[in-house]
PDB file of N, CA and C in Angstrom:
ATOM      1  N   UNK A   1     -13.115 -23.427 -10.902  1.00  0.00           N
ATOM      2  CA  UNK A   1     -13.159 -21.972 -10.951  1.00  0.00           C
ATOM      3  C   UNK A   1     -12.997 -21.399  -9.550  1.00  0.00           C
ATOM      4  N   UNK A   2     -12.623 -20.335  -9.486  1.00  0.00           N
ATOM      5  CA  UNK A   2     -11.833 -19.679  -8.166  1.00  0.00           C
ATOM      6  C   UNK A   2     -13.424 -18.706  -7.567  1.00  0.00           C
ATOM      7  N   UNK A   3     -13.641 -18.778  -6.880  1.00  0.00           N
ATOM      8  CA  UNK A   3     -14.764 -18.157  -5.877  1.00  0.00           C
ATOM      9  C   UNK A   3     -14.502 -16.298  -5.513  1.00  0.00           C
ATOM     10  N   UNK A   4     -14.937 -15.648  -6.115  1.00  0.00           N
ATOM     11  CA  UNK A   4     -14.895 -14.456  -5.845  1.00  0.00           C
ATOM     12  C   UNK A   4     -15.477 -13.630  -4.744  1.00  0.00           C
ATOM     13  N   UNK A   5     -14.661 -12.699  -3.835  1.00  0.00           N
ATOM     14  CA  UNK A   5     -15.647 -11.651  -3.011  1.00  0.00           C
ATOM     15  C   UNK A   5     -16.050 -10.699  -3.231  1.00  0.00           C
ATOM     16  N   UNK A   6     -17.077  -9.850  -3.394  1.00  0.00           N
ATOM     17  CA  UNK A   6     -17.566  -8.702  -3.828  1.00  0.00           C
ATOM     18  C   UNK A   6     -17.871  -7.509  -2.581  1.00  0.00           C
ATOM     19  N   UNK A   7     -16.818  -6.839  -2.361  1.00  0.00           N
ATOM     20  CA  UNK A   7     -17.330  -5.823  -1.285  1.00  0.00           C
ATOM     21  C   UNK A   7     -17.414  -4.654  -1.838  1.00  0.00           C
ATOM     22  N   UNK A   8     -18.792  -4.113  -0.908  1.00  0.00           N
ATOM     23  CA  UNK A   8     -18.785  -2.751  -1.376  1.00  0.00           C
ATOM     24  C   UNK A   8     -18.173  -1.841  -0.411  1.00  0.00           C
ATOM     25  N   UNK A   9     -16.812  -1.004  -1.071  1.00  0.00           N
ATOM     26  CA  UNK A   9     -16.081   0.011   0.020  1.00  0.00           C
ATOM     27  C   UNK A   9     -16.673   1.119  -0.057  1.00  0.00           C
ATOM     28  N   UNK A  10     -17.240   1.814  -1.097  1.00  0.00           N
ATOM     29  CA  UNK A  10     -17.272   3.125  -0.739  1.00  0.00           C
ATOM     30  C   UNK A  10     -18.528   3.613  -1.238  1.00  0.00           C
ATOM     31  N   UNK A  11     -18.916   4.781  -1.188  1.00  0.00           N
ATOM     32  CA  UNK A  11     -20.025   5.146  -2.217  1.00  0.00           C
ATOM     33  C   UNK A  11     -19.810   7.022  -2.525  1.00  0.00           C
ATOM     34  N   UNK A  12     -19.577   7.624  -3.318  1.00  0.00           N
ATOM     35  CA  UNK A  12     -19.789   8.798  -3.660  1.00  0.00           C
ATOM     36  C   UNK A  12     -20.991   9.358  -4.218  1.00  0.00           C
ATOM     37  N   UNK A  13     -21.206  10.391  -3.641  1.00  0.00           N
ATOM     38  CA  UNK A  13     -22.307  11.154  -4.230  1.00  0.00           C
ATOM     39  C   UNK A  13     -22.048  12.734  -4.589  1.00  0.00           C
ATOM     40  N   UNK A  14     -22.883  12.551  -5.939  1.00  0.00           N
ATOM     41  CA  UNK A  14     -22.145  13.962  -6.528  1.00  0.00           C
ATOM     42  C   UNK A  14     -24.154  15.207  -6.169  1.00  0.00           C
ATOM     43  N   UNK A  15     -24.137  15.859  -5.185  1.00  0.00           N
ATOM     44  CA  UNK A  15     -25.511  16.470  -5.361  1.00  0.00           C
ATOM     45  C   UNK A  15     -25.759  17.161  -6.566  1.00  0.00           C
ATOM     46  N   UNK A  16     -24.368  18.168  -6.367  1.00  0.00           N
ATOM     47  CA  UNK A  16     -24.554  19.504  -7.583  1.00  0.00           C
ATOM     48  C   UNK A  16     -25.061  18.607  -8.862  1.00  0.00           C
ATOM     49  N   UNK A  17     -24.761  17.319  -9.678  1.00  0.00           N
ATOM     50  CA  UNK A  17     -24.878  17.010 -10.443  1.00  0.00           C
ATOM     51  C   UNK A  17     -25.848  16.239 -10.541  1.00  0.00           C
ATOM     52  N   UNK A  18     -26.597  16.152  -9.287  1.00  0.00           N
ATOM     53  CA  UNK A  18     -28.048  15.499  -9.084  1.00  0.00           C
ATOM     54  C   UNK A  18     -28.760  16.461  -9.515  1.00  0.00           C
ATOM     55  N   UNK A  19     -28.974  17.864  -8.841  1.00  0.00           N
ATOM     56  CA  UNK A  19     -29.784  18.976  -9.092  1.00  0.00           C
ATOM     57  C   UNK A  19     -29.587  19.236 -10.286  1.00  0.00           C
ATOM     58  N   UNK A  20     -28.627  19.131 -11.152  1.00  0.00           N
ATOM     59  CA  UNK A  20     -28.154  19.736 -12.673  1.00  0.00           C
ATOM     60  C   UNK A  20     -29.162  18.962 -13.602  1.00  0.00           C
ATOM     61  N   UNK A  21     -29.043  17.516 -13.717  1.00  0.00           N
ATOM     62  CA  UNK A  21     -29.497  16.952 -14.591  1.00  0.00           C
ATOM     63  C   UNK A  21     -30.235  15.690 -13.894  1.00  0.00           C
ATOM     64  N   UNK A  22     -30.366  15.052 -12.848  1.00  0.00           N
ATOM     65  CA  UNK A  22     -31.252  14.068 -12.002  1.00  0.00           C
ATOM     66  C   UNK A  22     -32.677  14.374 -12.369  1.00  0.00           C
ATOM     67  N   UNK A  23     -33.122  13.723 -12.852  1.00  0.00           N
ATOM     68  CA  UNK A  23     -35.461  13.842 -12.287  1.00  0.00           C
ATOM     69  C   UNK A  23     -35.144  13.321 -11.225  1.00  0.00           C
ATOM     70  N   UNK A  24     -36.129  13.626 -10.487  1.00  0.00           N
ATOM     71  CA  UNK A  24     -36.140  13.542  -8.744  1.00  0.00           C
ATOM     72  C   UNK A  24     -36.230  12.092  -8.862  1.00  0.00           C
ATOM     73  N   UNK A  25     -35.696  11.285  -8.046  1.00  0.00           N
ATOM     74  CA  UNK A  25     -36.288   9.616  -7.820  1.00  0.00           C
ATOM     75  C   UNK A  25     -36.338   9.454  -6.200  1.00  0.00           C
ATOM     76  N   UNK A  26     -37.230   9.099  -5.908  1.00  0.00           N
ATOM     77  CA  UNK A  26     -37.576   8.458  -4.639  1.00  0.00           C
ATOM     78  C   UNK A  26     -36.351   7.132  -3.746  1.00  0.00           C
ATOM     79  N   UNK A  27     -35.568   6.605  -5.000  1.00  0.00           N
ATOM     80  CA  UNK A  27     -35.066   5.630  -4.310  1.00  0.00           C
ATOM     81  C   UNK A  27     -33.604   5.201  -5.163  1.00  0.00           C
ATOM     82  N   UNK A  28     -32.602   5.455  -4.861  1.00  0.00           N
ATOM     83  CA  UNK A  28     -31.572   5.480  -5.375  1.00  0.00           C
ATOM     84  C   UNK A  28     -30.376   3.946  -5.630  1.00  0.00           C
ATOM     85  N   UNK A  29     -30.662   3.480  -4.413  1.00  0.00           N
ATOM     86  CA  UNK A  29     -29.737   2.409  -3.929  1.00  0.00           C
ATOM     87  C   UNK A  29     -29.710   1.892  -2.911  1.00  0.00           C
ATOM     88  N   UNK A  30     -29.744   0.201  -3.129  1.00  0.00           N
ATOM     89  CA  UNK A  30     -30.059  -0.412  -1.783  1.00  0.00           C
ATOM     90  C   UNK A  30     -28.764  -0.771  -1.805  1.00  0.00           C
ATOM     91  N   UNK A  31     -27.361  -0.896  -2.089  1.00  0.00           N
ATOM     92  CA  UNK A  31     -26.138  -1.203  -1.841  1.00  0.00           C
ATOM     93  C   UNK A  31     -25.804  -0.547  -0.508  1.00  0.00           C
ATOM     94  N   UNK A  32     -24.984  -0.854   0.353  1.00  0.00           N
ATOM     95  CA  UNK A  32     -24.207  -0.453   1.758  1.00  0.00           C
ATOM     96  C   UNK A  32     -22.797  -0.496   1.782  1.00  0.00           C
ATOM     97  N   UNK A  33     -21.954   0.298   2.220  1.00  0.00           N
ATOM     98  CA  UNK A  33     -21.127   0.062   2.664  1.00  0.00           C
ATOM     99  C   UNK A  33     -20.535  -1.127   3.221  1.00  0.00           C
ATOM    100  N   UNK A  34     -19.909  -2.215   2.876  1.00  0.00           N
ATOM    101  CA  UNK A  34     -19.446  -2.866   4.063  1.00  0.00           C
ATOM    102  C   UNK A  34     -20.121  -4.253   3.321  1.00  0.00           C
ATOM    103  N   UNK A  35     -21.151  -4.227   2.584  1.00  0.00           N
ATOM    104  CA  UNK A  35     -21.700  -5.226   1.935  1.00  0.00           C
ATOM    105  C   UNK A  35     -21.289  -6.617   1.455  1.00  0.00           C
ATOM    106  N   UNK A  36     -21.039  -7.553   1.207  1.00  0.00           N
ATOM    107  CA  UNK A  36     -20.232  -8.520   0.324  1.00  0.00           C
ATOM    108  C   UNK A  36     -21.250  -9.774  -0.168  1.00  0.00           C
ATOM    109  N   UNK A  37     -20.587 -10.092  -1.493  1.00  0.00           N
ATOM    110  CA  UNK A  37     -21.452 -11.308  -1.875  1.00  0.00           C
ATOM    111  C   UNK A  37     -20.165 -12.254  -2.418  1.00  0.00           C
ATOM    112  N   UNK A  38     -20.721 -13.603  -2.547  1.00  0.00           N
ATOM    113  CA  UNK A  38     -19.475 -14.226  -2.832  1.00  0.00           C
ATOM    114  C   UNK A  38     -19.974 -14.622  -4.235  1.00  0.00           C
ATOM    115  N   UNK A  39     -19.393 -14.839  -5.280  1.00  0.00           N
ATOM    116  CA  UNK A  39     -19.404 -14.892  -6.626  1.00  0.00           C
ATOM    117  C   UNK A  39     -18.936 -16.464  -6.988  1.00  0.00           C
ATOM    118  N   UNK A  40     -19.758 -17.380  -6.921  1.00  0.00           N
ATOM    119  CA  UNK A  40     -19.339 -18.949  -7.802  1.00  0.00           C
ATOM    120  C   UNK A  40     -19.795 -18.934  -9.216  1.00  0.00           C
ATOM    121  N   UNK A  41     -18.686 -19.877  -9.312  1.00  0.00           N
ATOM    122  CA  UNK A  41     -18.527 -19.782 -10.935  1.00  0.00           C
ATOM    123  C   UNK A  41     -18.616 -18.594 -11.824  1.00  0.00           C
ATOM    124  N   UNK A  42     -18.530 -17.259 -11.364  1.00  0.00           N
ATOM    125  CA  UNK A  42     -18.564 -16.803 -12.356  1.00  0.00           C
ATOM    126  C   UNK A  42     -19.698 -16.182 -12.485  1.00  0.00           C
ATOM    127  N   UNK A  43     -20.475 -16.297 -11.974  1.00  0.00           N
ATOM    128  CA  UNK A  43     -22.149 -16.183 -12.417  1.00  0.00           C
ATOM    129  C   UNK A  43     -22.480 -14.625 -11.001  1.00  0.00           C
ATOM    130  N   UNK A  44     -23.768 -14.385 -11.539  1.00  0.00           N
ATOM    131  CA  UNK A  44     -23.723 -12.724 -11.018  1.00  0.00           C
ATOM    132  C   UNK A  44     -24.634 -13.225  -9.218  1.00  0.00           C
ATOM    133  N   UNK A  45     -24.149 -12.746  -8.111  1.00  0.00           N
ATOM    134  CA  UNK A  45     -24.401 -13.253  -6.672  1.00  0.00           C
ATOM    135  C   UNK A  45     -25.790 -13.008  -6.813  1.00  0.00           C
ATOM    136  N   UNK A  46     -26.438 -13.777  -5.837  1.00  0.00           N
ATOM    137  CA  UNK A  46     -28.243 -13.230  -5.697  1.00  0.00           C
ATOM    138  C   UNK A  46     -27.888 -11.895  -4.977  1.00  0.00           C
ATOM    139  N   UNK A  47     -29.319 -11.036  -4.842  1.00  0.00           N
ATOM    140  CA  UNK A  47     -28.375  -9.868  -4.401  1.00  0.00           C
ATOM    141  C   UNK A  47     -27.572  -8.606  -5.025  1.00  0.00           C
ATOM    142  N   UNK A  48     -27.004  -8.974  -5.902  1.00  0.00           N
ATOM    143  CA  UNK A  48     -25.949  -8.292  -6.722  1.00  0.00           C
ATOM    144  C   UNK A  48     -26.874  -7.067  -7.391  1.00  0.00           C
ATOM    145  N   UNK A  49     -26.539  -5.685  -7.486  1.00  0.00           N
ATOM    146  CA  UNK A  49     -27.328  -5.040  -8.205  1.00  0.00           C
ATOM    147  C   UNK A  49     -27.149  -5.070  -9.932  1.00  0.00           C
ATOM    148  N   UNK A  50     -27.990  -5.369 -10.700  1.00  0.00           N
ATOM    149  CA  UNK A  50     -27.761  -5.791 -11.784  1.00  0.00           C
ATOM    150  C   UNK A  50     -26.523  -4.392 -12.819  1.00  0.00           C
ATOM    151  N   UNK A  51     -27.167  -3.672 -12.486  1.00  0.00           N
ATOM    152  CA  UNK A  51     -26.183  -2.051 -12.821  1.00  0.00           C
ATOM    153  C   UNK A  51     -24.753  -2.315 -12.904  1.00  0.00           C
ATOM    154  N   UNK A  52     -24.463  -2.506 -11.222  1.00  0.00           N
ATOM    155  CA  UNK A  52     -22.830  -2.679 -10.907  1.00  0.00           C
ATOM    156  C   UNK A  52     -22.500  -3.969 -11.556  1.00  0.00           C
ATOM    157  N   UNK A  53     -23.401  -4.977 -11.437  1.00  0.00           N
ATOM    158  CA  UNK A  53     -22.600  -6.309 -11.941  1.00  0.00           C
ATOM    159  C   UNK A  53     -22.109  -6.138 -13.261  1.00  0.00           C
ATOM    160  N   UNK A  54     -22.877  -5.141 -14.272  1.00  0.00           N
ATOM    161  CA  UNK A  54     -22.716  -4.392 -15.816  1.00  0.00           C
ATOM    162  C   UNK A  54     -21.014  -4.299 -16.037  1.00  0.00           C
ATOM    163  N   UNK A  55     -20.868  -3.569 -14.458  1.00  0.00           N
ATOM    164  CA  UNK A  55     -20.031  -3.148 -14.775  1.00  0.00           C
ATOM    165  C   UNK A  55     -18.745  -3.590 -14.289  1.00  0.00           C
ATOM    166  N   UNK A  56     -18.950  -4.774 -13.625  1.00  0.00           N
ATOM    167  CA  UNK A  56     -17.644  -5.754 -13.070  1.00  0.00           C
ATOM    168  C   UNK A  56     -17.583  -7.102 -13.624  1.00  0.00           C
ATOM    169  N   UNK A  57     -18.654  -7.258 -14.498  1.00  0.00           N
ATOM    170  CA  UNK A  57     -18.519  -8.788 -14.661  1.00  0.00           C
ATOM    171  C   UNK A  57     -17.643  -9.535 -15.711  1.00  0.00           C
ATOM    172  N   UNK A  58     -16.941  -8.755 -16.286  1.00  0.00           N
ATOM    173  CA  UNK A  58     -15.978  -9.086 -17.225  1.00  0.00           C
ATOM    174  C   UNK A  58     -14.709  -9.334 -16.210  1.00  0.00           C
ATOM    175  N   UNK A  59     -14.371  -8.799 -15.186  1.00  0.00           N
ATOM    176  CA  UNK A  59     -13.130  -8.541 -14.765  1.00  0.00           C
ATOM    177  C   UNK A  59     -13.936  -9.638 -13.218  1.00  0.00           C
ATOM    178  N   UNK A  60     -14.933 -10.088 -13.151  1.00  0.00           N
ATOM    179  CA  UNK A  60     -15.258 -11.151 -12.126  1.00  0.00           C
ATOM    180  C   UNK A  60     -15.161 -12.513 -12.921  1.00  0.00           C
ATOM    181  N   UNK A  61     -15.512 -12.647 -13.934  1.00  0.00           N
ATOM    182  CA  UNK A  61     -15.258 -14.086 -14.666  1.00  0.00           C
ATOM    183  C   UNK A  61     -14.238 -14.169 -15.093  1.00  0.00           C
ATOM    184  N   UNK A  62     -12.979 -12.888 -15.612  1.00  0.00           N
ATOM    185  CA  UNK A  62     -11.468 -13.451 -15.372  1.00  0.00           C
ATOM    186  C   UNK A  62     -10.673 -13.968 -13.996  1.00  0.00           C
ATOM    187  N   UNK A  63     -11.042 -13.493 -12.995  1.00  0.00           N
ATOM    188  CA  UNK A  63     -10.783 -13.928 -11.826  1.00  0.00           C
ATOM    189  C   UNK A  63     -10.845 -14.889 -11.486  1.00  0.00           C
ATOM    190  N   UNK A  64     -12.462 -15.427 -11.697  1.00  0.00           N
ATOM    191  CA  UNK A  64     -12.713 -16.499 -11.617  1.00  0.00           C
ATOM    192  C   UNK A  64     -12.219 -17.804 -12.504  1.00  0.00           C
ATOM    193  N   UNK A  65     -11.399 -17.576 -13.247  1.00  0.00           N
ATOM    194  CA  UNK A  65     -11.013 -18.101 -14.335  1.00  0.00           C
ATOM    195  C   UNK A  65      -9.436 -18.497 -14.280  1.00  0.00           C
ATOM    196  N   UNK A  66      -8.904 -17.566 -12.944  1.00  0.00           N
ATOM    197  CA  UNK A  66      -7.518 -17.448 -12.408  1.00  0.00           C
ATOM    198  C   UNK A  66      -6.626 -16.363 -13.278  1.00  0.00           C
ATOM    199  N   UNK A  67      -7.545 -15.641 -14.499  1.00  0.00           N
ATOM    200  CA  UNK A  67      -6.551 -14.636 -14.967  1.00  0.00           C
ATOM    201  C   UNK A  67      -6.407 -13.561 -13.433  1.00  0.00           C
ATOM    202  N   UNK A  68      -5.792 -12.377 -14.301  1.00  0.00           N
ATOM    203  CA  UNK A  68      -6.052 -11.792 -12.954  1.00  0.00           C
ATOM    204  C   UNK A  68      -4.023 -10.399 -13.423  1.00  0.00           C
ATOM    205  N   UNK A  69      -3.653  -9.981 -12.640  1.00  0.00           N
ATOM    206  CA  UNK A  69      -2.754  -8.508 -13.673  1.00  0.00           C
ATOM    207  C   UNK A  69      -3.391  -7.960 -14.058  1.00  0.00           C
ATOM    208  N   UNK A  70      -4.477  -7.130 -14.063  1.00  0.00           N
ATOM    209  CA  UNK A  70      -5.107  -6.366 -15.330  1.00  0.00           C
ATOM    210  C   UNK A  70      -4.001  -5.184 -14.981  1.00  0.00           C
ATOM    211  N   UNK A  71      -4.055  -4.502 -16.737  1.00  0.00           N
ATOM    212  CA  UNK A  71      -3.777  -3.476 -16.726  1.00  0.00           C
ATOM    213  C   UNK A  71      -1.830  -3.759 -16.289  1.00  0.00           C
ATOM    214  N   UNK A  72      -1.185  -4.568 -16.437  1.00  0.00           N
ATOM    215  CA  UNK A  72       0.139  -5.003 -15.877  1.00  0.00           C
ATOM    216  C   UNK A  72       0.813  -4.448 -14.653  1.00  0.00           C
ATOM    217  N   UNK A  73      -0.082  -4.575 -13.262  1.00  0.00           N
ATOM    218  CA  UNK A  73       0.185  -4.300 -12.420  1.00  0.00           C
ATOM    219  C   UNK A  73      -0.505  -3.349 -11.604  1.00  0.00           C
ATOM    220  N   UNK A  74      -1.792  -2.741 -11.980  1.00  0.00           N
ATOM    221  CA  UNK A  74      -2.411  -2.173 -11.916  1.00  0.00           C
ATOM    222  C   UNK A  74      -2.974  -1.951  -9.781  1.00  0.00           C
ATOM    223  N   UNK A  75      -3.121  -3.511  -9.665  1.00  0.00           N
ATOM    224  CA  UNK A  75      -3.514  -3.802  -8.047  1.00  0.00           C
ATOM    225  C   UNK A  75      -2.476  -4.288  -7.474  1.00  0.00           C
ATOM    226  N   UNK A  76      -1.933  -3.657  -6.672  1.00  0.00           N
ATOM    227  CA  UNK A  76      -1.017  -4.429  -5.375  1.00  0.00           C
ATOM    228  C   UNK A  76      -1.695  -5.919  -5.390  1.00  0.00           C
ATOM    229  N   UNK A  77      -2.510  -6.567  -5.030  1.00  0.00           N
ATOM    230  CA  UNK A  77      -2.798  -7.850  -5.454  1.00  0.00           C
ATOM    231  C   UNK A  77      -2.966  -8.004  -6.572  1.00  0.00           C
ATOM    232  N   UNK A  78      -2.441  -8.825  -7.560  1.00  0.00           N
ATOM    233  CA  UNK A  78      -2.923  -9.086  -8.670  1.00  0.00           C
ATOM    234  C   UNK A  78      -4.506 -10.038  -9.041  1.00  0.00           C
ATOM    235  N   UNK A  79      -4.674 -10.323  -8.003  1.00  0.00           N
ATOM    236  CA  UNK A  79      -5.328 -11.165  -8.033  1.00  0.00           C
ATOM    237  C   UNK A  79      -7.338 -10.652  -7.531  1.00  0.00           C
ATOM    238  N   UNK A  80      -7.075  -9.015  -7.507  1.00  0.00           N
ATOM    239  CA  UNK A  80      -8.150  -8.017  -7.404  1.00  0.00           C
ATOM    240  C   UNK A  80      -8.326  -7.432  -8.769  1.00  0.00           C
ATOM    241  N   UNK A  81      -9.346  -6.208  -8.496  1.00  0.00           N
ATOM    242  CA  UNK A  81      -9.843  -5.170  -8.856  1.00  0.00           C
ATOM    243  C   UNK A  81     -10.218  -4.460  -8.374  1.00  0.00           C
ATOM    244  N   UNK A  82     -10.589  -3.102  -8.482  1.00  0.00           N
ATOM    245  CA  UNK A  82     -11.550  -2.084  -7.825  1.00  0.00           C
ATOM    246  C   UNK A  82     -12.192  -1.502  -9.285  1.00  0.00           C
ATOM    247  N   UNK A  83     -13.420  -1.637  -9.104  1.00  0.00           N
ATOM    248  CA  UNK A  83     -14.581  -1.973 -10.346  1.00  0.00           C
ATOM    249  C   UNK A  83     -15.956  -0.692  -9.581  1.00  0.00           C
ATOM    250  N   UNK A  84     -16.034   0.346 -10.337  1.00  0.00           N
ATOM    251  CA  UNK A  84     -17.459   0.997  -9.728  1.00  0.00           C
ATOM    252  C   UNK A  84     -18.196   0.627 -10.781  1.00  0.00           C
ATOM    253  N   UNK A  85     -19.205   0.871 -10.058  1.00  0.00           N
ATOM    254  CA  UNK A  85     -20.731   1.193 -10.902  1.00  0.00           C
ATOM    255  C   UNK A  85     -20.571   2.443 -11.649  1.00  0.00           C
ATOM    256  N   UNK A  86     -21.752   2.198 -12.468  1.00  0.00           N
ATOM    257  CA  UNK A  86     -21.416   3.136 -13.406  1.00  0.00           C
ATOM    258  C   UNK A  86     -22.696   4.415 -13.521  1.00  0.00           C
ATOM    259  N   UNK A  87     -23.627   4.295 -12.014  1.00  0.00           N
ATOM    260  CA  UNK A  87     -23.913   5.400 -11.688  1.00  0.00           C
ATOM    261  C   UNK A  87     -23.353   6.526 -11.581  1.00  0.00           C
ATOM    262  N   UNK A  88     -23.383   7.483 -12.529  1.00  0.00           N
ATOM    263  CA  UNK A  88     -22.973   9.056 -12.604  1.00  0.00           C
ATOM    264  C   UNK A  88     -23.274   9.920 -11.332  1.00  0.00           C
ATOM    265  N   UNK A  89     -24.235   9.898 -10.955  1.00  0.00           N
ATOM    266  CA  UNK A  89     -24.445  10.339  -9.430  1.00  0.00           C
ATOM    267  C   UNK A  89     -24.233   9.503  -8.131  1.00  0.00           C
ATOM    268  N   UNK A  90     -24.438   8.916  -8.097  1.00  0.00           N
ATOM    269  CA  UNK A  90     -24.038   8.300  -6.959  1.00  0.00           C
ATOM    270  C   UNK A  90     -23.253   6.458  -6.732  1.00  0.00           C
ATOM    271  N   UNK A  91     -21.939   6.910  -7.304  1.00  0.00           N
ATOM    272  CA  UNK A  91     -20.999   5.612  -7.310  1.00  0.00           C
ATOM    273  C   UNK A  91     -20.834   4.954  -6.482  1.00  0.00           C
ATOM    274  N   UNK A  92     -21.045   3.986  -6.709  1.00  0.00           N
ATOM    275  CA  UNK A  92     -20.210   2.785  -5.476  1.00  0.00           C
ATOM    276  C   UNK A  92     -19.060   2.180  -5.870  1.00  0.00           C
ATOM    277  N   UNK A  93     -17.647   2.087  -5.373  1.00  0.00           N
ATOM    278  CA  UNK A  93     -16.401   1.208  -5.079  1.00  0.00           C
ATOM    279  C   UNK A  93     -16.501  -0.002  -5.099  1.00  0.00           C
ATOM    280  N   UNK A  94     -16.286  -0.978  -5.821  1.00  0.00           N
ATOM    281  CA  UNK A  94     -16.303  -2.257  -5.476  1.00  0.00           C
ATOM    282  C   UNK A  94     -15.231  -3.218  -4.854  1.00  0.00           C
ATOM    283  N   UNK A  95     -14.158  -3.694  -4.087  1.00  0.00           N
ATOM    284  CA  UNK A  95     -13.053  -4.353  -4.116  1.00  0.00           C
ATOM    285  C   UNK A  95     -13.518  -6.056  -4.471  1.00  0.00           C
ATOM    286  N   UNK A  96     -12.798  -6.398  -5.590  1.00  0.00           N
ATOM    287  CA  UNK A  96     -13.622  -7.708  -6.152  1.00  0.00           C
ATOM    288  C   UNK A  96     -12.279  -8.744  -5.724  1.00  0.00           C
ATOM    289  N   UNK A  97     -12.275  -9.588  -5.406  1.00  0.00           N
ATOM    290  CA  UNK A  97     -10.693 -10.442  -4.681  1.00  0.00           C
ATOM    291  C   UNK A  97     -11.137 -12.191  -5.192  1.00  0.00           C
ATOM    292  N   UNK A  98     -10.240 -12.419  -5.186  1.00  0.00           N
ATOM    293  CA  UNK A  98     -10.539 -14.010  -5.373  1.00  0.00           C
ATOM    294  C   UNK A  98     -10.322 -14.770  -3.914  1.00  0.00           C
ATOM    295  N   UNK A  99     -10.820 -15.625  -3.461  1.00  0.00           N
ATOM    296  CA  UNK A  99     -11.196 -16.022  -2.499  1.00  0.00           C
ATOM    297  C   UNK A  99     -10.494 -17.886  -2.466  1.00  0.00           C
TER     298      UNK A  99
END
C-alpha cells in the first residue's frame, strides 16, 4: 500500500455564521496550518482530527490503494486530493498526496 501525506493548507473562518447559529465554545481547533501526518496503510494518522479524517478517509484509502483520478481529472496530480473538513464554521483544506 502506497503511504499517504496529509497537509493542512488552509483554514477558513466564517464569523457572521458563528454569531448566527454557533453556542459559544471555548475551543475550536487544534489543526495548523502547515501541519502534516503521514498515513500507512490506510489507517487514520495518530494526531489526525477524527472530524476531518470523516471526511477524507474514503479518498485516503483509495490512494493508498494506488486508485487515484477522482472525479476524471479533477487534480493536476492525479494522484491527490483536496478534501476539507466538514466544519461549517471554521474549515480546514486538506492536500492529501501519495508519497
Amino acid at each position: 500500500m502506497n503511504k499517504i501525506r496529509i497537509t493542512a493548507i488552509r483554514q477558513t473562518v466564517y464569523p457572521d455564521l458563528m454569531a448566527q447559529y454557533e453556542n459559544p465554545i471555548e475551543h475550536g481547533c487544534d489543526v495548523k496550518v502547515g501541519q502534516q501526518w503521514i498515513c500507512v496503510d490506510g489507517k487514520c494518522p495518530d494526531g489526525m482530527c477524527p472530524s476531518a479524517w470523516s471526511s477524507m478517509r474514503e479518498f485516503v484509502e483509495s490512494l493508498a490503494k494506488g486508485e487515484g483520478n477522482f472525479y476524471d481529472g479533477w487534480m493536476k496530480n492525479p494522484m491527490s486530493a483536496m478534501i476539507s473538513c466538514n466544519d461549517g464554521f471554521r474549515p480546514f483544506s486538506f492536500y492529501i498526496e501519495v508519497i
